[in-house]
N, C-alpha and C. Protein backbone atom coordinates (compact mmCIF):
# COMPACT_ATOMS: atom_id res chain seq x y z
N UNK A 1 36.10 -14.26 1.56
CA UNK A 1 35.44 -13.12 2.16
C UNK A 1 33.99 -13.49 2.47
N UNK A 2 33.43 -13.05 3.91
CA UNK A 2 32.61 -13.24 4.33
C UNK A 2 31.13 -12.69 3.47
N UNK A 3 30.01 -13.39 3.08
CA UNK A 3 29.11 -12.46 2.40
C UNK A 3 28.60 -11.35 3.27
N UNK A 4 28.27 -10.27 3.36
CA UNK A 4 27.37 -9.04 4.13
C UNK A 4 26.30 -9.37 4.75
N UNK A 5 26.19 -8.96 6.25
CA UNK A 5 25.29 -9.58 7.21
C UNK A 5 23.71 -8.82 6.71
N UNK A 6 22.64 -9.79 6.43
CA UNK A 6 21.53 -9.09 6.23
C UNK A 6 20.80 -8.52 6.95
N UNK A 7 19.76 -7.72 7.44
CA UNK A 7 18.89 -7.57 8.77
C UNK A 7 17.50 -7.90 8.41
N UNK A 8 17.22 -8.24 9.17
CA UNK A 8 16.23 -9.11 9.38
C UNK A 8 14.81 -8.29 9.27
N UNK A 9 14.22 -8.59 8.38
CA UNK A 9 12.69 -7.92 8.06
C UNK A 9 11.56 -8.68 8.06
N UNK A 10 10.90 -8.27 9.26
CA UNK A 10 9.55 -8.92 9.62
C UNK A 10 8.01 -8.77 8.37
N UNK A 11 7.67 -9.77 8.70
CA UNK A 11 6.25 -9.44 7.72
C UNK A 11 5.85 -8.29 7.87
N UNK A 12 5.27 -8.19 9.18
CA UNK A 12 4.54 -6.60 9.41
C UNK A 12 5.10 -5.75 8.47
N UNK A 13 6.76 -5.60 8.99
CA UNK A 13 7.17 -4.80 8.07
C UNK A 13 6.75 -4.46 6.69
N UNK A 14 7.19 -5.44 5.83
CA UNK A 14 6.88 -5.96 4.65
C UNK A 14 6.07 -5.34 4.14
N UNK A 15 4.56 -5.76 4.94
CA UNK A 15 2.99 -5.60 4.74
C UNK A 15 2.93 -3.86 4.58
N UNK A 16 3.37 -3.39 6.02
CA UNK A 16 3.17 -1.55 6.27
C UNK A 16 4.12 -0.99 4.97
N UNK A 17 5.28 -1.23 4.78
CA UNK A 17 6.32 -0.63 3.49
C UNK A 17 5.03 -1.05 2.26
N UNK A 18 4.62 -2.02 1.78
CA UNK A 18 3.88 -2.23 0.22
C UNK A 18 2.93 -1.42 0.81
N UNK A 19 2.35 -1.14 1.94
CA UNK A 19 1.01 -0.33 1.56
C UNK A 19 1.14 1.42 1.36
N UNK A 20 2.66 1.27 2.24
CA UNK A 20 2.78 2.65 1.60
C UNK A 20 3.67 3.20 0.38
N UNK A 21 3.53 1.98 -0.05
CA UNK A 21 4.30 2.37 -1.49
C UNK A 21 2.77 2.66 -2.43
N UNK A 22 2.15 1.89 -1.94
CA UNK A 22 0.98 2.00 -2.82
C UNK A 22 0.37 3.16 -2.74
N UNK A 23 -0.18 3.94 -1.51
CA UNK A 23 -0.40 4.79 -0.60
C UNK A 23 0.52 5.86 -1.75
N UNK A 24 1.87 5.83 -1.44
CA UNK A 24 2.30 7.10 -2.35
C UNK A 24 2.18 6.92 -4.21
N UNK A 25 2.18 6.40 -4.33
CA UNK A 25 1.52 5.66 -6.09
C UNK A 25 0.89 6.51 -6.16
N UNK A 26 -0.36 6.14 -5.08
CA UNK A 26 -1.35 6.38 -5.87
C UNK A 26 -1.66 8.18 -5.32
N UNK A 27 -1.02 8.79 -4.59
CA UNK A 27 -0.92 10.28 -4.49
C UNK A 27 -0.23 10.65 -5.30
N UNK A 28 1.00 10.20 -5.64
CA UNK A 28 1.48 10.66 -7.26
C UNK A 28 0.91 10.37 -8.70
N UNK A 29 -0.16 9.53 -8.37
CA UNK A 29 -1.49 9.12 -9.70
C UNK A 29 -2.46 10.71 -9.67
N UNK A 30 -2.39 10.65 -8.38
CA UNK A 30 -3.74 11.88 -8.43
C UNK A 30 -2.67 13.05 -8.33
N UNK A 31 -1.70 14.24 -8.33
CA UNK A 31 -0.72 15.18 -8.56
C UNK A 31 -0.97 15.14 -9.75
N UNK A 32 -0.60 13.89 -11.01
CA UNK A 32 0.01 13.84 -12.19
C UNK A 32 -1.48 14.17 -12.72
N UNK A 33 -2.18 13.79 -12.48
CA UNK A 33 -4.02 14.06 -12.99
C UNK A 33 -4.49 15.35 -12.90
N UNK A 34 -3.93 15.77 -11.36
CA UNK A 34 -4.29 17.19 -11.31
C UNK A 34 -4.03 17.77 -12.17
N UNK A 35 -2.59 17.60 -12.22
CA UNK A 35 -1.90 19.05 -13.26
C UNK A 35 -1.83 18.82 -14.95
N UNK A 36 -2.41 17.73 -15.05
CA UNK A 36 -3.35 17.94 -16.12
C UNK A 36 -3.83 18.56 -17.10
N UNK A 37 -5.12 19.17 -16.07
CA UNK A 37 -5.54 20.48 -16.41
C UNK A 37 -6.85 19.64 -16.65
N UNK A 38 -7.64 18.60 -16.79
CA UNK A 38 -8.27 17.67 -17.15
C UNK A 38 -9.23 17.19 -15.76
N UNK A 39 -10.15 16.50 -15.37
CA UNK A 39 -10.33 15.86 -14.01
C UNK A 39 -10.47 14.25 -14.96
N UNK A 40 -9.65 13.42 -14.30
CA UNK A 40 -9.74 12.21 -14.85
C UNK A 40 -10.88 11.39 -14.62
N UNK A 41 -11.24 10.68 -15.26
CA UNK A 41 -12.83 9.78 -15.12
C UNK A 41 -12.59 9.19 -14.56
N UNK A 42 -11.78 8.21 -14.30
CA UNK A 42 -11.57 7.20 -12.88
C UNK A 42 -10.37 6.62 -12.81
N UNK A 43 -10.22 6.42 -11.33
CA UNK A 43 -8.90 6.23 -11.16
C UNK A 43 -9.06 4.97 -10.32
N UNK A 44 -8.22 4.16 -10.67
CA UNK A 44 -8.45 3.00 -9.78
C UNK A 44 -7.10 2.14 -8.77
N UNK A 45 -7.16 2.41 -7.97
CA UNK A 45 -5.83 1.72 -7.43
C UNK A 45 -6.54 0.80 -6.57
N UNK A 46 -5.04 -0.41 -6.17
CA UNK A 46 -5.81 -2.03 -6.41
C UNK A 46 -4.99 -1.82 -4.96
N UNK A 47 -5.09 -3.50 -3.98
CA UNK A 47 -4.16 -3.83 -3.46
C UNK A 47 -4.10 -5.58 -2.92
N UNK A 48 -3.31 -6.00 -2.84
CA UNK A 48 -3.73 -7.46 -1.90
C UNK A 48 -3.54 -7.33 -0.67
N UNK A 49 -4.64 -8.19 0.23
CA UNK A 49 -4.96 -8.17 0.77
C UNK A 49 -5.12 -9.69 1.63
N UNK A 50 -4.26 -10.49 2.54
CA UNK A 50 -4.55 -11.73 3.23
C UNK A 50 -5.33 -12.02 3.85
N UNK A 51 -6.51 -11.99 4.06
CA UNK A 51 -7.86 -11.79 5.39
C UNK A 51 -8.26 -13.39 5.70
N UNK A 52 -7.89 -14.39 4.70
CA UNK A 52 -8.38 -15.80 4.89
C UNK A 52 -6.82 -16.62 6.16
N UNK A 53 -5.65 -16.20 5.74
CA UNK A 53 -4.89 -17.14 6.44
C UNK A 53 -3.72 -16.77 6.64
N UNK A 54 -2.91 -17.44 6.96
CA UNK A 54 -1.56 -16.24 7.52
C UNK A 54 -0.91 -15.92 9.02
N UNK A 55 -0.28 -14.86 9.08
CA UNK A 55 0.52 -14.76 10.42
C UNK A 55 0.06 -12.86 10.26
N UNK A 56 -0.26 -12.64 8.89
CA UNK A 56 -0.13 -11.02 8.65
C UNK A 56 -1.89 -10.51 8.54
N UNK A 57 -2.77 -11.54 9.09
CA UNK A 57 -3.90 -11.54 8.68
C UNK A 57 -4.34 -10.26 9.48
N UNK A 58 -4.08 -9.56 10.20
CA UNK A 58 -4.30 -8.78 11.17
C UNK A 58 -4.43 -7.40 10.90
N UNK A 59 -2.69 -7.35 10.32
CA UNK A 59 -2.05 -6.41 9.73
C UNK A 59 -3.07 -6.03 8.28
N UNK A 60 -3.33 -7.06 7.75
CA UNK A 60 -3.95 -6.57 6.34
C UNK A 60 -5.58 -6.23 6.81
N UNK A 61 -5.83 -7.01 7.68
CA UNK A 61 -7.13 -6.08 8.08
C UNK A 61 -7.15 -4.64 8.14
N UNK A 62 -6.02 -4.26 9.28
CA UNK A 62 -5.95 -2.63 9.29
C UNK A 62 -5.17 -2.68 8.59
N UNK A 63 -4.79 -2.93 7.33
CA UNK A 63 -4.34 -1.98 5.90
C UNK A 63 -5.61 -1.95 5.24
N UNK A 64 -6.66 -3.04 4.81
CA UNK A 64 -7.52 -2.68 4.64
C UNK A 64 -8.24 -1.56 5.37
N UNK A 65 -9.11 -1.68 6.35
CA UNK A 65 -9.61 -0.51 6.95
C UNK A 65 -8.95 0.99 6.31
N UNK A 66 -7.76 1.07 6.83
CA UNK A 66 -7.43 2.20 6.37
C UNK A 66 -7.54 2.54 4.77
N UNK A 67 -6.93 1.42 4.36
CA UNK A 67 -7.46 1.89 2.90
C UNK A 67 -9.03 2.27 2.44
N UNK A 68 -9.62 1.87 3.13
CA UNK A 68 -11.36 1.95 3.09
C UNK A 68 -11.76 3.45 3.54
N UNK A 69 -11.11 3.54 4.61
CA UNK A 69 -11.52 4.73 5.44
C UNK A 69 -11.05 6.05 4.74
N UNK A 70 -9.39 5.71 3.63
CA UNK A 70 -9.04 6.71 3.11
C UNK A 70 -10.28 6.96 1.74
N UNK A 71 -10.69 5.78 1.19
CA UNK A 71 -11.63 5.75 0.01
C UNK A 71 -12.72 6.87 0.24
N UNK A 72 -13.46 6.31 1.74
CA UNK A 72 -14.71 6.87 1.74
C UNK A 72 -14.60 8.09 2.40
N UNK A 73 -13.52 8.98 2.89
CA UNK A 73 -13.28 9.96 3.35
C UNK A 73 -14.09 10.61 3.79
């Protein structure tokens, strides 16, 4: 029996899916804080980031940015 045909997933991809996994993390970090009842002292969410070399160097720029832009709101 033949193994199951895979489909094919591009970096970009890759790159945009982890940032919005992180992206929802970390909105379910701040929900779970809210309700609380508490305001938490700091919250820190991380991410990597390729900006020196690569094929995705582009992509992580604007994941950065956006992540920046969501920071400084």
């Amino acid at each position: 029996m033949a193994a199951p045909a895979r489909l094919p997933v591009s970096r970009t991809l890759a790159v945009v899916a982890g940032a919005a996994a992180l992206l929802v993390l970390g909105a379910a970090a701040l929900l779970i804080t809210g309700l609380g009842g508490g305001e938490p002292e700091e919250l820190l969410i991380g991410g990597v980031f390729s900006l020196s070399s690569g094929t995705s160097v582009e992509t992580c720029e604007q994941a950065l940015a956006g992540a920046w832009l969501l920071w400084s709101g």
